[in-house]
Protein backbone atom coordinates (compact mmCIF):
# COMPACT_ATOMS: atom_id res chain seq x y z
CA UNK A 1 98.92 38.54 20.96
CA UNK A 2 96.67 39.94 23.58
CA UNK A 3 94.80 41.97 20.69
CA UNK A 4 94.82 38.96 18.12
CA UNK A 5 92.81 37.02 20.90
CA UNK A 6 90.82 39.78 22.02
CA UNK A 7 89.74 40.37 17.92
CA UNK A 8 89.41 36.71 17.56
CA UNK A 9 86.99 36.37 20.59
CA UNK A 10 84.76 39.33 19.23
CA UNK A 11 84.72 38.11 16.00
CA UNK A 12 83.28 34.50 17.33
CA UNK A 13 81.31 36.40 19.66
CA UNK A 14 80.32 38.29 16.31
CA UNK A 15 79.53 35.43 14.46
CA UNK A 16 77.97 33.71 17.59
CA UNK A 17 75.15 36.66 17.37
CA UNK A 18 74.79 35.89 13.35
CA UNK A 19 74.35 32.58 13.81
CA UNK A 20 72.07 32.96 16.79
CA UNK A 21 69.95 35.49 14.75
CA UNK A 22 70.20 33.30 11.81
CA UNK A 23 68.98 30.13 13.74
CA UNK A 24 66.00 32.87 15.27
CA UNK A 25 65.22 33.97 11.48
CA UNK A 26 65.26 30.22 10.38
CA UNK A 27 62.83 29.02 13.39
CA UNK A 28 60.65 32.15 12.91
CA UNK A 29 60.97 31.07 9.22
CA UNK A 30 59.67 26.92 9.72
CA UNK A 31 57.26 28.42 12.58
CA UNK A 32 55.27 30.45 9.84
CA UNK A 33 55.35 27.80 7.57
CA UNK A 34 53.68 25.54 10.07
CA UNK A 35 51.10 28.59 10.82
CA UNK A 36 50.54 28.59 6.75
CA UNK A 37 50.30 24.94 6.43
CA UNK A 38 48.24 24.28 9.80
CA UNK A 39 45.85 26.77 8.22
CA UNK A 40 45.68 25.66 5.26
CA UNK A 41 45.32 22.07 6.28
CA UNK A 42 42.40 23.41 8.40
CA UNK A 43 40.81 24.89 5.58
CA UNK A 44 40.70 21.84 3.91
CA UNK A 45 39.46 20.15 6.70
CA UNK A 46 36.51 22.44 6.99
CA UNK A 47 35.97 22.28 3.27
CA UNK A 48 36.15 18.35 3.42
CA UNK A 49 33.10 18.46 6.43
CA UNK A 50 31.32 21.19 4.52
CA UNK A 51 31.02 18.72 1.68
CA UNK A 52 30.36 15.61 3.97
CA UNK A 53 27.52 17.94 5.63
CA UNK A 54 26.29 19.20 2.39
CA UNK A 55 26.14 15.48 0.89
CA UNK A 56 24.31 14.28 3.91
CA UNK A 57 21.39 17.02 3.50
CA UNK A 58 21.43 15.91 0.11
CA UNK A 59 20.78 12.32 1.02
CA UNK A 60 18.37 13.24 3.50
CA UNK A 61 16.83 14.99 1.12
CA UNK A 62 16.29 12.25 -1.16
CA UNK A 63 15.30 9.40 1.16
CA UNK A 64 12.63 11.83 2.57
CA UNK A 65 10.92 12.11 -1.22
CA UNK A 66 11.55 8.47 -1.29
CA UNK A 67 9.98 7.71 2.25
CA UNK A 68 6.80 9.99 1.21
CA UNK A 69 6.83 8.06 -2.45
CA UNK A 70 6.85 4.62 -0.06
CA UNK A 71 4.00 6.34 1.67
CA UNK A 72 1.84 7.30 -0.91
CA UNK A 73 2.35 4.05 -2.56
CA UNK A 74 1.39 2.10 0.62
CA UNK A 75 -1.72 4.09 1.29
CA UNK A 76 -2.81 3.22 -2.86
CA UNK A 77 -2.34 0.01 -1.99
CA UNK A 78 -4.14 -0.27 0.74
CA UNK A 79 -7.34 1.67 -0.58
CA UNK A 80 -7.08 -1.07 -3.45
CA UNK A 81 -7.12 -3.73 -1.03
CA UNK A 82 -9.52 -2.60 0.93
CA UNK A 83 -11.68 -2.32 -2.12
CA UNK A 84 -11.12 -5.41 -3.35
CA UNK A 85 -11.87 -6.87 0.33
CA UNK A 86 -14.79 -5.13 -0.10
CA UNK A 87 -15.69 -6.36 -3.46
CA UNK A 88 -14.87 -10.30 -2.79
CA UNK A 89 -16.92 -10.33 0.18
CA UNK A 90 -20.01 -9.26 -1.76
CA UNK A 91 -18.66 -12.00 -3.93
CA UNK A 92 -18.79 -14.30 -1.17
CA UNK A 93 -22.14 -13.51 -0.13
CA UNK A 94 -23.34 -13.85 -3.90
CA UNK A 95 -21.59 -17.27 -4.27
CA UNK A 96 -23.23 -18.57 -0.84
CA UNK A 97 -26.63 -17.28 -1.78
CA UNK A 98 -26.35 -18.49 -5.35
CA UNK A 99 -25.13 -21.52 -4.33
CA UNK A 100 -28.15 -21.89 -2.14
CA UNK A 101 -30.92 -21.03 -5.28
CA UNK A 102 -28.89 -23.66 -6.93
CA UNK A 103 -29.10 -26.45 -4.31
CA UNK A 104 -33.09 -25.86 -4.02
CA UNK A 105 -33.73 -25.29 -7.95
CA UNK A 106 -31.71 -29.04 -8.16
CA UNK A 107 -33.90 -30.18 -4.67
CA UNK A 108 -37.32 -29.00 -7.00
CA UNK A 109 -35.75 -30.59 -10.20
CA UNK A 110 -35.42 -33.45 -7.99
CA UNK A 111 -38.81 -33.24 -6.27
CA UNK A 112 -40.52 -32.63 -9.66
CA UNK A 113 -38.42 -35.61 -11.72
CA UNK A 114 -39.88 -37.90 -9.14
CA UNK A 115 -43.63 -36.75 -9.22
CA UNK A 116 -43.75 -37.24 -12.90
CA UNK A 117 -42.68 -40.52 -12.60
CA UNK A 118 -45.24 -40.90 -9.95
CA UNK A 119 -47.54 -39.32 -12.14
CA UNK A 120 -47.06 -40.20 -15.49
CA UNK A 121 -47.60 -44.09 -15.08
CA UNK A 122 -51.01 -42.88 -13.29
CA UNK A 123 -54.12 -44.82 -15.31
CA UNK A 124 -55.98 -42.07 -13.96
CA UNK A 125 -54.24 -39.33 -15.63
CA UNK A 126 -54.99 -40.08 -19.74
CA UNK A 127 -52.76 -37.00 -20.59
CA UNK A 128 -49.06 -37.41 -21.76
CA UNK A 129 -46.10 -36.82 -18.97
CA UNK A 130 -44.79 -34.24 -20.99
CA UNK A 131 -47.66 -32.29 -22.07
CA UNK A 132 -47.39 -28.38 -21.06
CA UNK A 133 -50.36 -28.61 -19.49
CA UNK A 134 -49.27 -31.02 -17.16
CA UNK A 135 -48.53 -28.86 -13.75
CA UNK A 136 -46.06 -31.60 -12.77
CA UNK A 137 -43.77 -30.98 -15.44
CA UNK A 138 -42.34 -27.94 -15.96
CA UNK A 139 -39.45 -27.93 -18.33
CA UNK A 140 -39.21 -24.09 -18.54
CA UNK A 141 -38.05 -24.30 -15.22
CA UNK A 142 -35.14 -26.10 -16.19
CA UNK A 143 -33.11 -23.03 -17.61
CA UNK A 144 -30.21 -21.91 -16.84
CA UNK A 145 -30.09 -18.48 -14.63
CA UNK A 146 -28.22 -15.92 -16.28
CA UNK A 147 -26.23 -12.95 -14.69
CA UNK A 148 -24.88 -9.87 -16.38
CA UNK A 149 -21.31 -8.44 -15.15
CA UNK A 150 -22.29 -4.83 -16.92
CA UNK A 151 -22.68 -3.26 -13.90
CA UNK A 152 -19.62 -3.13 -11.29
CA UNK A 153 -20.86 -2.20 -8.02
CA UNK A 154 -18.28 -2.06 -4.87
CA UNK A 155 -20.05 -1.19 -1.52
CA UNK A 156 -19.09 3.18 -0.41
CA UNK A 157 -18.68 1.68 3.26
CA UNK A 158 -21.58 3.71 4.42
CA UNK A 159 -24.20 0.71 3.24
CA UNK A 160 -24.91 2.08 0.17
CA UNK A 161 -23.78 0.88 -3.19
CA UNK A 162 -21.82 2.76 -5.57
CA UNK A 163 -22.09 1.49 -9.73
CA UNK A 164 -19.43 2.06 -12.53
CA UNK A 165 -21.59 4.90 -13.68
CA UNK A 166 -21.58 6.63 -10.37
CA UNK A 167 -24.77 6.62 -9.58
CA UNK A 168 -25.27 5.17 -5.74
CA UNK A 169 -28.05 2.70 -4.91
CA UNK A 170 -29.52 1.48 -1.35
CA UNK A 171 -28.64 -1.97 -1.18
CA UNK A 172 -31.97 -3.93 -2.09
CA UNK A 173 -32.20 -7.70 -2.88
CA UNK A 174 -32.75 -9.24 -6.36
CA UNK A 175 -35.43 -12.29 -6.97
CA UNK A 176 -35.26 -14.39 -10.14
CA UNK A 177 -38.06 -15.50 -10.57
CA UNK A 178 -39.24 -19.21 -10.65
């Protein structure tokens, strides 16, 4: 009996070892699969930031052309408004100095409408009030004063004045005559 328990104990023994070496082979066995998956999860991970980081350059990229499109478009603008600053404040200055002919053509209209009046019931004066010869009454004064827009001038900045042909003028003033 000694024998059957001594054969019994080696064979557990025996299959103690197996099992121990199987239990080894199947840890070593889930350890490399965590190794292959681990890596491979890390690999995807890179390739998952690779593409974040290449999409970013790629939107940087993009709002840069669009920033410098911004740009450019703000500095057209801005020449355009500068030139049409420009232009309506040679506009202004026309307006106010028009405006002024104006008031004194109406103030010698006025000046002149009277006098004949004066004038023209005068027993000393025989000649008709509205005789052309009559220095008091000038009727050619009374048209109107015509300007021509076929010239576009806008001022260079520098004091000079540049036309729509391109030529460039000093500034000089303009008298209509009376």
């Amino acid at each position: 009996m000694a024998s059957s328990s001594g054969t019994s104990s080696g064979s557990t023994s025996m299959q103690n070892s197996g099992s121990e070496e199987n239990l080894q082979v199947l840890m070593d066995q889930r350890k490399r699969k965590r190794m292959v998956s681990n890596r491979e999860s890390a690999r995807r991970s890179r390739m998952r930031k690779q593409k974040h980081l290449d999409d970013l350059m790629a939107q940087l990229a993009q709002l840069r052309k669009e920033n410098l499109q911004l740009i450019t478009s703000i500095d057209i603008t801005t020449q355009q408004y500068l030139i049409m600053e420009a232009d309506n404040s040679i506009l202004r200055a026309q307006v106010g100095e028009l405006s002024h002919r104006l008031q004194s053509l109406n103030e010698i209209i006025t000046f002149l409408s009277a006098s004949d009046g004066a004038y023209g019931d005068s027993s000393t004066f025989n000649e008709p009030a509205d005789s052309f010869f009559n220095p008091l009454n000038m009727s050619y004064l009374n048209q109107p004063i015509m300007a021509s827009a076929d010239i576009k001038k806008t001022s260079t900045g520098s004091g000079q004045i540049r036309t729509n042909k391109g030529s460039v003028e000093e500034p000089r003033d303009v008298l209509i005559g009376l």
